[in-house]
C-alpha atoms as a PDB file:
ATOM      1  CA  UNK A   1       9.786   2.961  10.931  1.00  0.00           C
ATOM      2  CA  UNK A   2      12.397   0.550  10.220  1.00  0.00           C
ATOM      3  CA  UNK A   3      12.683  -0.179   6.340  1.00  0.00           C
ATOM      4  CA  UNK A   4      11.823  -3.756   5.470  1.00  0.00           C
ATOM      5  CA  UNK A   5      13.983  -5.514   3.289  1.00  0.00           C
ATOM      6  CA  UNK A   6      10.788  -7.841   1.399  1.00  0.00           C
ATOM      7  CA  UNK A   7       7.450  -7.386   0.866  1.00  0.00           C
ATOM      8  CA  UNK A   8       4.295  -9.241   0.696  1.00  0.00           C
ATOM      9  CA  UNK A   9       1.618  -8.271  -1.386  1.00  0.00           C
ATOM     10  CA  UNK A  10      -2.135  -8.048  -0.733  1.00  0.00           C
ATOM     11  CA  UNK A  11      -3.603  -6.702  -3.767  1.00  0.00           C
ATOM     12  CA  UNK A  12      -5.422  -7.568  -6.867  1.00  0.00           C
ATOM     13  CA  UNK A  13      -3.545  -7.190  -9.346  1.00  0.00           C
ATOM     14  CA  UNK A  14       0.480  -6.458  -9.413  1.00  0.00           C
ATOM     15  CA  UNK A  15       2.832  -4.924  -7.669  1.00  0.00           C
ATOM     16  CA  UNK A  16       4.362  -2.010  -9.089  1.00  0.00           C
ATOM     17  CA  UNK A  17       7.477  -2.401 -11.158  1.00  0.00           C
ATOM     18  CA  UNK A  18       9.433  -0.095  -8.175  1.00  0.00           C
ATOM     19  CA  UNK A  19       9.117  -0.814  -4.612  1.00  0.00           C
ATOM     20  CA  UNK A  20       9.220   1.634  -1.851  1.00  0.00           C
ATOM     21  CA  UNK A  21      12.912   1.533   0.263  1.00  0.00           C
ATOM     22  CA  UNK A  22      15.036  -0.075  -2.275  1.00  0.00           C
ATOM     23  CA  UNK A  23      13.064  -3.637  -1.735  1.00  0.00           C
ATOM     24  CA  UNK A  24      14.155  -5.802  -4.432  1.00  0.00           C
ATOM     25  CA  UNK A  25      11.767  -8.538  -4.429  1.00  0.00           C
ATOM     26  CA  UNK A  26       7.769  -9.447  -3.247  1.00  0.00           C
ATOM     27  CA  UNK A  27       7.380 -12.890  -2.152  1.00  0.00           C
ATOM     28  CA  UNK A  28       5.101 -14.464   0.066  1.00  0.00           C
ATOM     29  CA  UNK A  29       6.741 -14.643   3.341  1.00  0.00           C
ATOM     30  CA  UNK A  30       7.603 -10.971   2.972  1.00  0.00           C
ATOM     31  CA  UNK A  31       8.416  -9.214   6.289  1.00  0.00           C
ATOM     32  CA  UNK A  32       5.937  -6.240   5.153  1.00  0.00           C
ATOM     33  CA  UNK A  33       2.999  -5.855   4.050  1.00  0.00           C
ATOM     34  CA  UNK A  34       2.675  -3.275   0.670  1.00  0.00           C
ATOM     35  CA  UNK A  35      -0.671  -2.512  -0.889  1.00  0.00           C
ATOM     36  CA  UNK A  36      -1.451  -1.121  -4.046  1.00  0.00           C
ATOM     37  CA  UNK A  37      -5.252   0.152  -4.022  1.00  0.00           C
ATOM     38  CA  UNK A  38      -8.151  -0.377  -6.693  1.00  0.00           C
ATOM     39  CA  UNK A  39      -9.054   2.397  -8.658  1.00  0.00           C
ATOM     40  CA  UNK A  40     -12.559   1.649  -7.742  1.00  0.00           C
ATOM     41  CA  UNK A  41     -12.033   2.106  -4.130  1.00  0.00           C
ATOM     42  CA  UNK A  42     -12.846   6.179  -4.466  1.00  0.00           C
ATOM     43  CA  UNK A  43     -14.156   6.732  -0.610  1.00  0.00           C
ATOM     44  CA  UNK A  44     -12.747   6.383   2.802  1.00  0.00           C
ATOM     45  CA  UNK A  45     -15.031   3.292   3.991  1.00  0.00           C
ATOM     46  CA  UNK A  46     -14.095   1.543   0.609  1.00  0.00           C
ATOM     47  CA  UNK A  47     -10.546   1.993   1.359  1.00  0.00           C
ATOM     48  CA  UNK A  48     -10.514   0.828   4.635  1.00  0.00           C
ATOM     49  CA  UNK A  49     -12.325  -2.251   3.728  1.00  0.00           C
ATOM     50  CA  UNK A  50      -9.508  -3.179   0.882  1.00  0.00           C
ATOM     51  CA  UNK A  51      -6.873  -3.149   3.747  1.00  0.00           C
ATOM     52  CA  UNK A  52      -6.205  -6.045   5.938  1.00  0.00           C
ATOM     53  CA  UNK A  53      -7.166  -6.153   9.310  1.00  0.00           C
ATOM     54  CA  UNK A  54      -4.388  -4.956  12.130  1.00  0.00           C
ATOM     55  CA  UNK A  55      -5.352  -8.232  13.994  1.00  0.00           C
ATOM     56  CA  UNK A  56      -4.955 -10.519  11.369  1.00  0.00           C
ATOM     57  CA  UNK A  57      -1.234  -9.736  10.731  1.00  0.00           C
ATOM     58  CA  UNK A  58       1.435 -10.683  13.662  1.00  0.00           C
ATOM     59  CA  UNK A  59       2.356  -8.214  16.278  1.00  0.00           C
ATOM     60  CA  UNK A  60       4.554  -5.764  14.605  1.00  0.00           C
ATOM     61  CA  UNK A  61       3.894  -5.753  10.977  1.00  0.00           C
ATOM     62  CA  UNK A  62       4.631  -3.024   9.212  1.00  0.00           C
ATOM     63  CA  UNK A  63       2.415  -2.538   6.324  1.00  0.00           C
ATOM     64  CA  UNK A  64       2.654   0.129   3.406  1.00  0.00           C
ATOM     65  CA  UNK A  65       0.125   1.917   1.336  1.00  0.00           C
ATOM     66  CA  UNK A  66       0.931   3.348  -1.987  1.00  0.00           C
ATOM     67  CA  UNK A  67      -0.668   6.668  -3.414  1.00  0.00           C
ATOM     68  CA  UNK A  68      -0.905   5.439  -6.805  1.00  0.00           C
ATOM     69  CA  UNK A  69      -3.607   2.329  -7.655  1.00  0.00           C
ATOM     70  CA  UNK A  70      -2.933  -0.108 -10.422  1.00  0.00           C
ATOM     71  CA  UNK A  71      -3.567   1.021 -13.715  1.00  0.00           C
ATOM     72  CA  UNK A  72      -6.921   0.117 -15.080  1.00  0.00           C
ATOM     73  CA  UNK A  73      -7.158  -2.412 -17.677  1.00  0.00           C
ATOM     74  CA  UNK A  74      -8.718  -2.294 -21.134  1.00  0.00           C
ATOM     75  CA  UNK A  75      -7.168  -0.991 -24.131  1.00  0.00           C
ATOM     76  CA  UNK A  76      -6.157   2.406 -22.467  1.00  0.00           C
ATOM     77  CA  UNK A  77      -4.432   0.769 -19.343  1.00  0.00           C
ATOM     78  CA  UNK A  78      -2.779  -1.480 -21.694  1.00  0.00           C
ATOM     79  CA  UNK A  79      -0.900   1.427 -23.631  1.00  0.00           C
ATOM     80  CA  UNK A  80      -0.686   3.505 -19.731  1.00  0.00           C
ATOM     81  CA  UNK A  81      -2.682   5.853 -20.838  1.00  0.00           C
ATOM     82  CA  UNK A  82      -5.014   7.351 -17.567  1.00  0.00           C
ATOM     83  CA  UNK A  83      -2.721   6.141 -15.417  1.00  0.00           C
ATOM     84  CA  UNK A  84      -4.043   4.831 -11.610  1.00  0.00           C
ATOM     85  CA  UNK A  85      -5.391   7.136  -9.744  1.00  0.00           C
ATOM     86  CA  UNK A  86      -4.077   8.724  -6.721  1.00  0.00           C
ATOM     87  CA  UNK A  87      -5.206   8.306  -3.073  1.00  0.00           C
ATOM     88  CA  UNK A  88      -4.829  11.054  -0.371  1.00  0.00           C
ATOM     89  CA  UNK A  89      -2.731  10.731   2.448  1.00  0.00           C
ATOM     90  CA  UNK A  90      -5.410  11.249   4.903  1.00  0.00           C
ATOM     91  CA  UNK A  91      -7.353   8.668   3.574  1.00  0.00           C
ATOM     92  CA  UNK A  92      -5.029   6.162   3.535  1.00  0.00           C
ATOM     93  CA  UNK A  93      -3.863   7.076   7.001  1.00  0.00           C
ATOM     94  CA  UNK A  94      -7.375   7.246   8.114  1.00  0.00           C
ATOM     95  CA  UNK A  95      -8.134   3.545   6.543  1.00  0.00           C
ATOM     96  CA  UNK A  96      -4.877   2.349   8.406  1.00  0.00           C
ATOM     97  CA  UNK A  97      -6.442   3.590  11.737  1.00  0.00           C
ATOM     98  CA  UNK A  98     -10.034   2.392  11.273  1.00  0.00           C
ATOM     99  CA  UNK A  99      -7.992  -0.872  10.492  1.00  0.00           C
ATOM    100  CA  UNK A 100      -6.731  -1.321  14.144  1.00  0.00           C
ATOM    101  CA  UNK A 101      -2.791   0.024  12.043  1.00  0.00           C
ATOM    102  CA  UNK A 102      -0.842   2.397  14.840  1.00  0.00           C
ATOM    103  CA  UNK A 103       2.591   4.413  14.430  1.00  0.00           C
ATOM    104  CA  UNK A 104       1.325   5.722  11.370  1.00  0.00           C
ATOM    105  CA  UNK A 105       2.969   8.180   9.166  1.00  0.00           C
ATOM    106  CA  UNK A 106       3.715   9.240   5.426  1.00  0.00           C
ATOM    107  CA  UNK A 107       6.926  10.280   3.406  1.00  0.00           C
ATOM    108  CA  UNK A 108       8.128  10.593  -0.435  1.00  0.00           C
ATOM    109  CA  UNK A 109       9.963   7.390  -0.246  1.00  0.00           C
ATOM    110  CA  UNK A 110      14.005   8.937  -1.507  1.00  0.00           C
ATOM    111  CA  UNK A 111      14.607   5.538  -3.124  1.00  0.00           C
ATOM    112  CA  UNK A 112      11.221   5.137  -5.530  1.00  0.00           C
ATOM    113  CA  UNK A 113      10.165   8.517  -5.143  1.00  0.00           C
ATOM    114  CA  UNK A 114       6.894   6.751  -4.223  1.00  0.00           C
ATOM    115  CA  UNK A 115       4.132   8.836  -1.900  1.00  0.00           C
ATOM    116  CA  UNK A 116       3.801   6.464   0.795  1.00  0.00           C
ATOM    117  CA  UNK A 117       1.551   5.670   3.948  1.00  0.00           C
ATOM    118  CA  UNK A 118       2.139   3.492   6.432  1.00  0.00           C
ATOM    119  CA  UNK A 119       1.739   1.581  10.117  1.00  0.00           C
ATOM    120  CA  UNK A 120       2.402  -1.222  12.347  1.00  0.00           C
ATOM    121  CA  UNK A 121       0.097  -3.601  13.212  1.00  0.00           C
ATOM    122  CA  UNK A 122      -0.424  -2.873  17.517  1.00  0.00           C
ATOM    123  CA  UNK A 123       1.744  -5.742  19.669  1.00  0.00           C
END
């Protein structure tokens, strides 16, 4: 995969505070695609359904998955406590794939240290 250098976000809520591959910034005409999963999203079919379609996104687009999902909110995700909760590889790979996503793989990011998963939209 080539490394993007920006990323758009298509999440609720916010980006984390590091990005995967030394990205500095999100903006909205990001080159990739980065999303940060709900902590409600706890099965396959609801994961797939938070990701954006292959087809929507122009030919190429690479589009990253993150293990971790936003904190929840409240008083306890205010203070960080019960952090987000972590997503499987294979489910996130198997979301990108039921999503139309090919070239997929996963990696420890070196820069963030972030578990990643990620694909190319077909084209």
């Amino acid at each position: 995969m080539t490394k993007p250098r920006s990323f758009r976000f298509a999440s609720s809520g916010g980006p984390p505070a590091v990005l995967p591959y030394g990205v500095a910034r999100v903006d909205a005409a990001g080159e990739a695609v980065l999303v940060r999963l709900d902590t409600k999203h706890k099965d396959p079919h609801a994961v797939a359904e938070s990701l954006p379609d292959a087809a929507s996104l122009s030919p190429g687009t690479v589009i990253v998955v993150l293990a971790e999902s936003a904190p929840s909110g409240g008083f306890f995700g205010a203070l960080g406590a019960f952090g987000g909760r972590k997503h499987d590889r294979a489910v996130r790979a198997g979301a990108l794939l039921a999503r139309g996503y090919v070239d997929l793989g996963a990696e420890v990011d070196a820069a963030s240290q972030l578990d990643v998963v990620f694909g190319r939209a077909p084209g």
